[in-house]
Protein backbone atom coordinates (compact mmCIF):
# COMPACT_ATOMS: atom_id res chain seq x y z
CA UNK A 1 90.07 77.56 104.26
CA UNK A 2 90.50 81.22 103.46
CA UNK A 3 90.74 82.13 99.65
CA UNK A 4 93.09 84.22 100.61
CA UNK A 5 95.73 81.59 100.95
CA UNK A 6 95.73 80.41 97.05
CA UNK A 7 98.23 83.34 96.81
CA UNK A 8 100.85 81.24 98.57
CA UNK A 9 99.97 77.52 98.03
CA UNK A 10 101.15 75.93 95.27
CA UNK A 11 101.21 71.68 94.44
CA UNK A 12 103.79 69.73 96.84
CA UNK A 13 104.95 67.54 93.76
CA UNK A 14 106.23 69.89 91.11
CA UNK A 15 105.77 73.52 92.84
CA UNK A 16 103.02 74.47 90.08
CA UNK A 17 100.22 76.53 90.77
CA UNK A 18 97.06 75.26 91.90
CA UNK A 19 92.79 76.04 90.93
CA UNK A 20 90.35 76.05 93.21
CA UNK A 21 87.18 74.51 93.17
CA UNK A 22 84.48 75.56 95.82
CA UNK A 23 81.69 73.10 96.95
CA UNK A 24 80.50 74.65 99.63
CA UNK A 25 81.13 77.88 101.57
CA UNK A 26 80.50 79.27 105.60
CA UNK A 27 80.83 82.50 106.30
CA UNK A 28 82.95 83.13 103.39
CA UNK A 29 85.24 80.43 104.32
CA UNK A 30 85.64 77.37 101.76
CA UNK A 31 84.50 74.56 103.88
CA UNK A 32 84.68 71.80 101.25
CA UNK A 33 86.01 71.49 97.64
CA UNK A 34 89.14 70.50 95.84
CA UNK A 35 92.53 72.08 94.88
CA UNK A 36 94.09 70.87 91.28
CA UNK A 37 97.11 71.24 90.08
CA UNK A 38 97.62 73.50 86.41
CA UNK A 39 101.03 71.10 85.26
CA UNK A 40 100.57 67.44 87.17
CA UNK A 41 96.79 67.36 87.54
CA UNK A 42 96.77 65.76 91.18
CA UNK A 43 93.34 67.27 92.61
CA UNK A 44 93.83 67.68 96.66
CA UNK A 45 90.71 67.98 98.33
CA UNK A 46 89.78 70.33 100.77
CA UNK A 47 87.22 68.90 104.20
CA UNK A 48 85.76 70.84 106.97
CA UNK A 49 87.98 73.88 105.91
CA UNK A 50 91.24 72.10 105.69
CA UNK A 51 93.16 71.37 102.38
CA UNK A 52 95.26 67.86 102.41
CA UNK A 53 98.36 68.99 100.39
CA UNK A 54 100.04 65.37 100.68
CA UNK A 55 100.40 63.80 97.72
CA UNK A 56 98.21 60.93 96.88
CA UNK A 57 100.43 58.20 97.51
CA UNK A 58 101.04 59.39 101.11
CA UNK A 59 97.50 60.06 101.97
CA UNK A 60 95.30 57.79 104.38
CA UNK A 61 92.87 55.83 102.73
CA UNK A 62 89.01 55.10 103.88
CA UNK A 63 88.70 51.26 104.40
């Protein structure tokens, strides 16, 4: 994920902005870390560069 793109995601529930939390970095890309949002708190993670913005009720779970 680029940084870049925290200037025009925001949190899918409520619209509120969202902080970033890096892990781990390639190339200056974010490659793994979370986003969470300022108002509702739901943290959405972001794996192998890609941030799931679905809320967690609609997200697939690990069995």
């Amino acid at each position: 994920m680029n940084e870049e793109l925290m200037d025009i995601v925001c949190c899918p529930v409520d619209k509120a902005e969202l902080e970033l939390s890096v892990e781990s970095r390639d190339d200056g890309e974010i490659v793994a870390g979370s986003l969470t949002c300022t108002e509702c708190g739901t943290v959405y993670p972001i794996e192998d560069g890609i941030p799931n913005l679905l809320p967690p009720d609609m997200r697939e779970t690990s069995a």
